[in-house]
PDB file of N, CA and C in Angstrom:
ATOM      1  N   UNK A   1      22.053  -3.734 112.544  1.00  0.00           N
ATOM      2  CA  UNK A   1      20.692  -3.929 112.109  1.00  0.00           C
ATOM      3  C   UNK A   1      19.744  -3.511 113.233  1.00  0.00           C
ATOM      4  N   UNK A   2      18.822  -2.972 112.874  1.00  0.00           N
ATOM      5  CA  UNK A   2      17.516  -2.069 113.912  1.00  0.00           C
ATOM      6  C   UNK A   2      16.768  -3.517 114.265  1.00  0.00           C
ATOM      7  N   UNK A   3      16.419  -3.824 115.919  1.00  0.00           N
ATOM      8  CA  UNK A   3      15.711  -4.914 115.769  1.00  0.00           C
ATOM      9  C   UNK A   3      14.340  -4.267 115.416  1.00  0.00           C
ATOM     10  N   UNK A   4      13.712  -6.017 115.622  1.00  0.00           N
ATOM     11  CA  UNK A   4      12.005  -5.534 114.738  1.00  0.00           C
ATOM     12  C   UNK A   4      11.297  -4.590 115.313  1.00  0.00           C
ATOM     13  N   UNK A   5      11.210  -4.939 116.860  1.00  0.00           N
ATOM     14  CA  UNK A   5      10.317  -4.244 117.608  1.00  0.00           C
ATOM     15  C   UNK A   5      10.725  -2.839 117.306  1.00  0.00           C
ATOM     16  N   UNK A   6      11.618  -2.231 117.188  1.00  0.00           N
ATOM     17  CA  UNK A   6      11.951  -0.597 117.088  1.00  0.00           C
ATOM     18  C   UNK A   6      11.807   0.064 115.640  1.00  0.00           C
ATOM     19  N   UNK A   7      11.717  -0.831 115.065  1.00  0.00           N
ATOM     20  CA  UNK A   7      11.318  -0.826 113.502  1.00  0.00           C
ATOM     21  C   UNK A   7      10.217  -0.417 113.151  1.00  0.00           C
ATOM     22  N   UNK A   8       9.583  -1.391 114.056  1.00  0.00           N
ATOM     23  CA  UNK A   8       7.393  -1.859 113.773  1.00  0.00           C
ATOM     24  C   UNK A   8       7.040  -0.085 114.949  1.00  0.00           C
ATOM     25  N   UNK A   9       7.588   0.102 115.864  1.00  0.00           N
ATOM     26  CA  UNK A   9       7.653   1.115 116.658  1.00  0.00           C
ATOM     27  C   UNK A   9       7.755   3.077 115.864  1.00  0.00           C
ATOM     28  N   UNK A  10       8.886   2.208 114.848  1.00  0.00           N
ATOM     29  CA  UNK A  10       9.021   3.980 113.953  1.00  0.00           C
ATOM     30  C   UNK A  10       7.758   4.094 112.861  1.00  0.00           C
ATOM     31  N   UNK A  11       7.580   3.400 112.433  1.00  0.00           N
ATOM     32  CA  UNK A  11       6.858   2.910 111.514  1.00  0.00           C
ATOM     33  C   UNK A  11       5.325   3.361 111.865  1.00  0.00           C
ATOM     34  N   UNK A  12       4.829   2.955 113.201  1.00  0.00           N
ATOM     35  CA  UNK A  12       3.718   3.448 113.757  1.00  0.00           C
ATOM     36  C   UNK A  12       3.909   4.498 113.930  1.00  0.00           C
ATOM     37  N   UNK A  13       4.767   4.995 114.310  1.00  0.00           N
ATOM     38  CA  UNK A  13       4.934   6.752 114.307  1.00  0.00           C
ATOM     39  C   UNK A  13       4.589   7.224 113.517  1.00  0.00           C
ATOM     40  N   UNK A  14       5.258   6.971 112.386  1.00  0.00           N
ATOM     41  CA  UNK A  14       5.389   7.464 110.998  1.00  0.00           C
ATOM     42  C   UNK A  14       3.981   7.349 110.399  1.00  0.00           C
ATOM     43  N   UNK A  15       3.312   6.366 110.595  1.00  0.00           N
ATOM     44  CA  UNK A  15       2.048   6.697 110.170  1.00  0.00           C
ATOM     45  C   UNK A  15       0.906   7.282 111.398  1.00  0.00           C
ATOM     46  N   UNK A  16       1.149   7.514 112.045  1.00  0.00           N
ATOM     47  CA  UNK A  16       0.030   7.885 112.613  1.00  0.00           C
ATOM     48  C   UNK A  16       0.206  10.212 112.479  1.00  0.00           C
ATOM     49  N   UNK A  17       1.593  10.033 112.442  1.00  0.00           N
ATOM     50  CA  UNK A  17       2.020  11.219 111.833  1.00  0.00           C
ATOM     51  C   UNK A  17       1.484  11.881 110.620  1.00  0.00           C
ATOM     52  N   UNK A  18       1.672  10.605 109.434  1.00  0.00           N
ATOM     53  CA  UNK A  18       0.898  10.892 108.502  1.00  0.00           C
ATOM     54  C   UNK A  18      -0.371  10.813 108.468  1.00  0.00           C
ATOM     55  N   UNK A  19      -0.555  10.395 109.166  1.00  0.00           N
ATOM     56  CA  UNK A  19      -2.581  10.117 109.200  1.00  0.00           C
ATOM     57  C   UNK A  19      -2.922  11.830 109.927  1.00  0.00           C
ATOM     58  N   UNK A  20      -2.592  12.096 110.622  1.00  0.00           N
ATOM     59  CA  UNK A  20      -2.755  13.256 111.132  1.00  0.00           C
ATOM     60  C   UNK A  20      -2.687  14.356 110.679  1.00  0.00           C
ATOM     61  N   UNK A  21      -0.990  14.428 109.888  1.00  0.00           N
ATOM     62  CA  UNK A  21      -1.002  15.422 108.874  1.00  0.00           C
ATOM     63  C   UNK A  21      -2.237  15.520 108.009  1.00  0.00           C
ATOM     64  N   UNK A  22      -2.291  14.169 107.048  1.00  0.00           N
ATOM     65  CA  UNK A  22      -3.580  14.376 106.180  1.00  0.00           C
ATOM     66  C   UNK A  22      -4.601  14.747 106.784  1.00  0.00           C
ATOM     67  N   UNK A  23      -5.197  14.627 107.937  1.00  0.00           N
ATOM     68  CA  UNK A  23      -6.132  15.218 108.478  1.00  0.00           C
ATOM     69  C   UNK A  23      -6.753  16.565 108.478  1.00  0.00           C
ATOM     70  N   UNK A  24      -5.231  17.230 109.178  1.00  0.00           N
ATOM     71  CA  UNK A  24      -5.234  18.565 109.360  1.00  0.00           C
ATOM     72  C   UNK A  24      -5.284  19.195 107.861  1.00  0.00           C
ATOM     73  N   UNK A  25      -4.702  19.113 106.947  1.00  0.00           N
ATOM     74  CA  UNK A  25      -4.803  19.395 105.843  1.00  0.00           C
ATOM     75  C   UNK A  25      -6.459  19.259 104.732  1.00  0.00           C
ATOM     76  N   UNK A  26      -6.622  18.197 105.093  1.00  0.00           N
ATOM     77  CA  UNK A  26      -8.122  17.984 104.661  1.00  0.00           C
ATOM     78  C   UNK A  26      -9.254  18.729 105.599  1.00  0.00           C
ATOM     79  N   UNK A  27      -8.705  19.047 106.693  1.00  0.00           N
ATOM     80  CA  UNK A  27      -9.881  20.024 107.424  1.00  0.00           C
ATOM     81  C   UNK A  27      -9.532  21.715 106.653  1.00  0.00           C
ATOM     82  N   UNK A  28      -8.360  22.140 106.563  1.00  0.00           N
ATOM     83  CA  UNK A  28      -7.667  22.975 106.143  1.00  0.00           C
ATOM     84  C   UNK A  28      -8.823  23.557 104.368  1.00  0.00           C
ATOM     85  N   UNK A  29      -8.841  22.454 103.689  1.00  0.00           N
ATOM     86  CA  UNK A  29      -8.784  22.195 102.824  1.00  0.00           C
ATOM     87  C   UNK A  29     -10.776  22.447 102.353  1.00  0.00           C
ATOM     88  N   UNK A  30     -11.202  21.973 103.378  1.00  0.00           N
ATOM     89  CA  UNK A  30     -12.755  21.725 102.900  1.00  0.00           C
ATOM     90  C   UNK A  30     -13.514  23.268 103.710  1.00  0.00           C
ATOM     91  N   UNK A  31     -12.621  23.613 104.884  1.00  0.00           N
ATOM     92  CA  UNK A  31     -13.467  24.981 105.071  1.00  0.00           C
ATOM     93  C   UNK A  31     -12.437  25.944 104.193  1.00  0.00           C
ATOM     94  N   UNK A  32     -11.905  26.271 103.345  1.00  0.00           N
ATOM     95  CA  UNK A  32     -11.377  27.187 102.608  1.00  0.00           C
ATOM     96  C   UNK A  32     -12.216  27.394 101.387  1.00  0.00           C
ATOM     97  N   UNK A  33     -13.006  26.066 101.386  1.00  0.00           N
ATOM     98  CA  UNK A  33     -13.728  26.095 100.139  1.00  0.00           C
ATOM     99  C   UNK A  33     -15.295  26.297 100.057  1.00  0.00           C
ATOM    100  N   UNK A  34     -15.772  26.914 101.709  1.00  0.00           N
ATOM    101  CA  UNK A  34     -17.180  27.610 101.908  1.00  0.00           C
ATOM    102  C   UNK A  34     -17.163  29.297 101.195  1.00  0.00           C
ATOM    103  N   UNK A  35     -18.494  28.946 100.339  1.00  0.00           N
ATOM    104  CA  UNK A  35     -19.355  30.389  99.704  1.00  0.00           C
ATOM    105  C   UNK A  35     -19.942  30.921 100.616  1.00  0.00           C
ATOM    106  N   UNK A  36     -19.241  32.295 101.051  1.00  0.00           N
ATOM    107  CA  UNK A  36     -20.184  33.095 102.246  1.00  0.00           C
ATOM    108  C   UNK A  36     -20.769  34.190 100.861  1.00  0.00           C
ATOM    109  N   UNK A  37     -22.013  34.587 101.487  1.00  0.00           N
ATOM    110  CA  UNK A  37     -23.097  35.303 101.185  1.00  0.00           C
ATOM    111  C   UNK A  37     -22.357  37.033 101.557  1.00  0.00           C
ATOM    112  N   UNK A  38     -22.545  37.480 100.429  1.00  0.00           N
ATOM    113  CA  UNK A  38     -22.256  38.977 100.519  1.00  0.00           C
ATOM    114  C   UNK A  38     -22.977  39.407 101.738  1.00  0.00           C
ATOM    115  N   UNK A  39     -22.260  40.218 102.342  1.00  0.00           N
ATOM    116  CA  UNK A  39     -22.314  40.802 103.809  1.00  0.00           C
ATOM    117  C   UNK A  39     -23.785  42.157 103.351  1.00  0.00           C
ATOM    118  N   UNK A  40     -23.728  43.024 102.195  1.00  0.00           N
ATOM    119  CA  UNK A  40     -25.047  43.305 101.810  1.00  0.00           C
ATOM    120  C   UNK A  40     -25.371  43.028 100.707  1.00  0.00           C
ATOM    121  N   UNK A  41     -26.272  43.614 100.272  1.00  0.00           N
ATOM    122  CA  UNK A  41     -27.098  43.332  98.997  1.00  0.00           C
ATOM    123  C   UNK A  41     -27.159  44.632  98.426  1.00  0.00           C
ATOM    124  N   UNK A  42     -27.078  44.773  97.005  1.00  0.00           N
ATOM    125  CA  UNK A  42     -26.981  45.618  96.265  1.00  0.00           C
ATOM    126  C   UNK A  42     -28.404  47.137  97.014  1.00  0.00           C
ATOM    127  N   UNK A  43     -29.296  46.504  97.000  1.00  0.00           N
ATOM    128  CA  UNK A  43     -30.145  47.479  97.595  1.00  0.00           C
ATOM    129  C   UNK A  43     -29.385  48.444  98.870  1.00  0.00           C
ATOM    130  N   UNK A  44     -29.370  47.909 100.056  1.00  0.00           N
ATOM    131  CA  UNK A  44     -28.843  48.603 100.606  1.00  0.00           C
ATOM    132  C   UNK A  44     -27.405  49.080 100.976  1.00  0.00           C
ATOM    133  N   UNK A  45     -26.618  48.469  99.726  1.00  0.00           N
ATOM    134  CA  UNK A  45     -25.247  49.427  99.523  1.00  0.00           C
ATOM    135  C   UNK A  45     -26.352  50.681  98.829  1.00  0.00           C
ATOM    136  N   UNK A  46     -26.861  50.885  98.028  1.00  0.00           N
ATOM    137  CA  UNK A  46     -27.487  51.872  97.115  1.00  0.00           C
ATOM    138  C   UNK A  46     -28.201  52.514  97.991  1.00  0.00           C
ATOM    139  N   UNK A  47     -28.907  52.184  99.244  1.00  0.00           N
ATOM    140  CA  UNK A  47     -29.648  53.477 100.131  1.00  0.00           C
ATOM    141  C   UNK A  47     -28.465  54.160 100.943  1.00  0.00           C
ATOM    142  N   UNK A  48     -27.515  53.226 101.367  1.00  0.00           N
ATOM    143  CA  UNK A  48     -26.406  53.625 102.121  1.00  0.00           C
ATOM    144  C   UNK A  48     -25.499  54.600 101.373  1.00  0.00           C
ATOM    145  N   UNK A  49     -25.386  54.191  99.866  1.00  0.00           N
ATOM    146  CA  UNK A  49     -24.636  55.182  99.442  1.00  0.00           C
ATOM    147  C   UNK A  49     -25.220  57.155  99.296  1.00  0.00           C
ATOM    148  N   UNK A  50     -26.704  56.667  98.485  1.00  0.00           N
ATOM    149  CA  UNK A  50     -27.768  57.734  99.050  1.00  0.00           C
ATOM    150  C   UNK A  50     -27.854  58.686  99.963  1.00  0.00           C
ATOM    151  N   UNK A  51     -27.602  58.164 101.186  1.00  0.00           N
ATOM    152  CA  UNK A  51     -27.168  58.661 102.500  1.00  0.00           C
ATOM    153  C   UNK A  51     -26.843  59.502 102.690  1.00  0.00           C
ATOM    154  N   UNK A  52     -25.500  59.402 102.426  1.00  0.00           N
ATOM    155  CA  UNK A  52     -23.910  59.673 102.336  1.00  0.00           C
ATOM    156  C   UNK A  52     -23.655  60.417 101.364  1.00  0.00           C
ATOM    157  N   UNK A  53     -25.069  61.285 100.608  1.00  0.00           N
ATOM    158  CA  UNK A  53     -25.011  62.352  99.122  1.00  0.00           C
ATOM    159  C   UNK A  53     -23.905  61.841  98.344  1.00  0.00           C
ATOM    160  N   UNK A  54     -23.750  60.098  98.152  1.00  0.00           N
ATOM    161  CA  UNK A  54     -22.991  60.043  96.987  1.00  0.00           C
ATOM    162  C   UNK A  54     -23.882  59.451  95.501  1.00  0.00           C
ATOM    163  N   UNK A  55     -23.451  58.916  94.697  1.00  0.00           N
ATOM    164  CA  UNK A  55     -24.059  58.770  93.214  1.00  0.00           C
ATOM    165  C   UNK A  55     -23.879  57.181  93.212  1.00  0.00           C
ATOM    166  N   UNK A  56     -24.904  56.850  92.984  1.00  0.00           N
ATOM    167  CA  UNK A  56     -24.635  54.559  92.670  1.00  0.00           C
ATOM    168  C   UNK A  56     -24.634  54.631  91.262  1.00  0.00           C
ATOM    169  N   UNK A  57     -23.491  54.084  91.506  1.00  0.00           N
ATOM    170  CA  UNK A  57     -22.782  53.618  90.185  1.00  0.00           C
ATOM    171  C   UNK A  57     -23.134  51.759  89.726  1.00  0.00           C
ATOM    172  N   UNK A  58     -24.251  51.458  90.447  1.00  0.00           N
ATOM    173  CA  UNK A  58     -24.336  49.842  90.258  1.00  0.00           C
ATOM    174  C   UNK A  58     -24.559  49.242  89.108  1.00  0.00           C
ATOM    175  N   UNK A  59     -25.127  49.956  88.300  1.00  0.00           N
ATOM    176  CA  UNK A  59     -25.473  49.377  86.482  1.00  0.00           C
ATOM    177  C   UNK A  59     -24.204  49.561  86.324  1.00  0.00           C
ATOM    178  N   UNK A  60     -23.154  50.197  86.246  1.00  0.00           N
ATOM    179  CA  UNK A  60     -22.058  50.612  85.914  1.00  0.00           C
ATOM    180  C   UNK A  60     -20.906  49.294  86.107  1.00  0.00           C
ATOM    181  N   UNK A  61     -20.737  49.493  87.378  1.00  0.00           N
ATOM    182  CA  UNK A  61     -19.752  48.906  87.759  1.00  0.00           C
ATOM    183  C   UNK A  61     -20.642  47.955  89.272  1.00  0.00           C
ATOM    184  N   UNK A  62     -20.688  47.396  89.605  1.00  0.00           N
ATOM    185  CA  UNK A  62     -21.532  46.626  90.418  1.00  0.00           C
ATOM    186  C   UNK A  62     -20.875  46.651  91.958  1.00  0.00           C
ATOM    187  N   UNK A  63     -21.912  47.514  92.840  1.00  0.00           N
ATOM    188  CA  UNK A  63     -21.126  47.944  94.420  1.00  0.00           C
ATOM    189  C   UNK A  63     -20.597  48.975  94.207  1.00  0.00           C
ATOM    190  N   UNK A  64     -20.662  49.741  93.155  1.00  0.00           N
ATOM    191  CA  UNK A  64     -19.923  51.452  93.390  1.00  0.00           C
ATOM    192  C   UNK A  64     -20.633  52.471  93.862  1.00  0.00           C
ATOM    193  N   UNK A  65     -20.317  53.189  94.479  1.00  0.00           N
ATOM    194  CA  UNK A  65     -20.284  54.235  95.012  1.00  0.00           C
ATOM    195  C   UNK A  65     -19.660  55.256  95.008  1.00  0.00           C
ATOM    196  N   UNK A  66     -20.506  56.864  94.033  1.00  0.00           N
ATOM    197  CA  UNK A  66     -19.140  57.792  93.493  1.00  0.00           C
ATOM    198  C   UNK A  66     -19.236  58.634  94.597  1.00  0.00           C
ATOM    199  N   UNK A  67     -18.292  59.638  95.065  1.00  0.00           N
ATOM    200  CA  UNK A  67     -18.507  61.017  96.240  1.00  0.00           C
ATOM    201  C   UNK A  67     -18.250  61.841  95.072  1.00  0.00           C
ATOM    202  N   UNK A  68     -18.185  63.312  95.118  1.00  0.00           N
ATOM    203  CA  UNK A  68     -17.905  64.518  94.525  1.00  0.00           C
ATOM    204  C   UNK A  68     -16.735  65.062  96.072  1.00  0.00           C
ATOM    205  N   UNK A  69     -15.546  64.740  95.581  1.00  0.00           N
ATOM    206  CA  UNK A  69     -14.579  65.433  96.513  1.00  0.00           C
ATOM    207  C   UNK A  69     -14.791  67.134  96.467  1.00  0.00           C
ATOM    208  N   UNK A  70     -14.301  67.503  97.905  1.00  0.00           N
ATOM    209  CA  UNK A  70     -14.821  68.762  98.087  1.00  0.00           C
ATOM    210  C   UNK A  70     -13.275  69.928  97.227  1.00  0.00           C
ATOM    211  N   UNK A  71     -12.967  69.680  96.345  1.00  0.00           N
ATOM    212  CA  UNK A  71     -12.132  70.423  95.883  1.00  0.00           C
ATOM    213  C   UNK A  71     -12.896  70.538  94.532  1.00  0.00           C
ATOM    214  N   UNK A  72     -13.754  69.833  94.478  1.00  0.00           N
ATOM    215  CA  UNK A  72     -14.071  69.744  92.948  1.00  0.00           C
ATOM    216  C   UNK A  72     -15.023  70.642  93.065  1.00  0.00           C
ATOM    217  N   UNK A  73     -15.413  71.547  91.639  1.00  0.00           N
ATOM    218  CA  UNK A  73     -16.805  72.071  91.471  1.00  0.00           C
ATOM    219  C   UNK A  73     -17.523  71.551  90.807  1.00  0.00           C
ATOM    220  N   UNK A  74     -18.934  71.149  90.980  1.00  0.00           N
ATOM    221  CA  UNK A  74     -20.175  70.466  90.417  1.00  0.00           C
ATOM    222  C   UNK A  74     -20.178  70.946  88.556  1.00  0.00           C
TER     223      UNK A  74
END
């Protein structure tokens, strides 16, 4: 038989283990679930694409940007 003291001893382990785990997991857990803000805005993907003599495709398909590859003829 395990005496008490080594008992009451695992036991604190065991939870302070688990307290920790849950911790890390709940930090894990609440920044996975931040809304970052599109890096641009439709406007200036559309001057940028401009630029770059390509075609905005944004009514279309939203953030596109067509090129005319140089094998192709107009």
């Amino acid at each position: 038989m395990v005496p008490t003291k080594v008992r009451s001893s695992l036991y604190r382990r065991a939870l302070v283990v688990a307290l920790l785990g849950l911790g890390v997991c709940g930090l894990f857990s609440a920044c996975s679930m931040t809304a970052y803000p599109p890096t641009y805005t439709e406007a200036e993907l559309k001057a940028q694409c401009e630029r770059h003599g390509g075609w905005w495709r944004g009514s279309l398909i939203p953030g596109y940007c067509e090129y005319q590859v140089a094998s192709q003829s107009p």
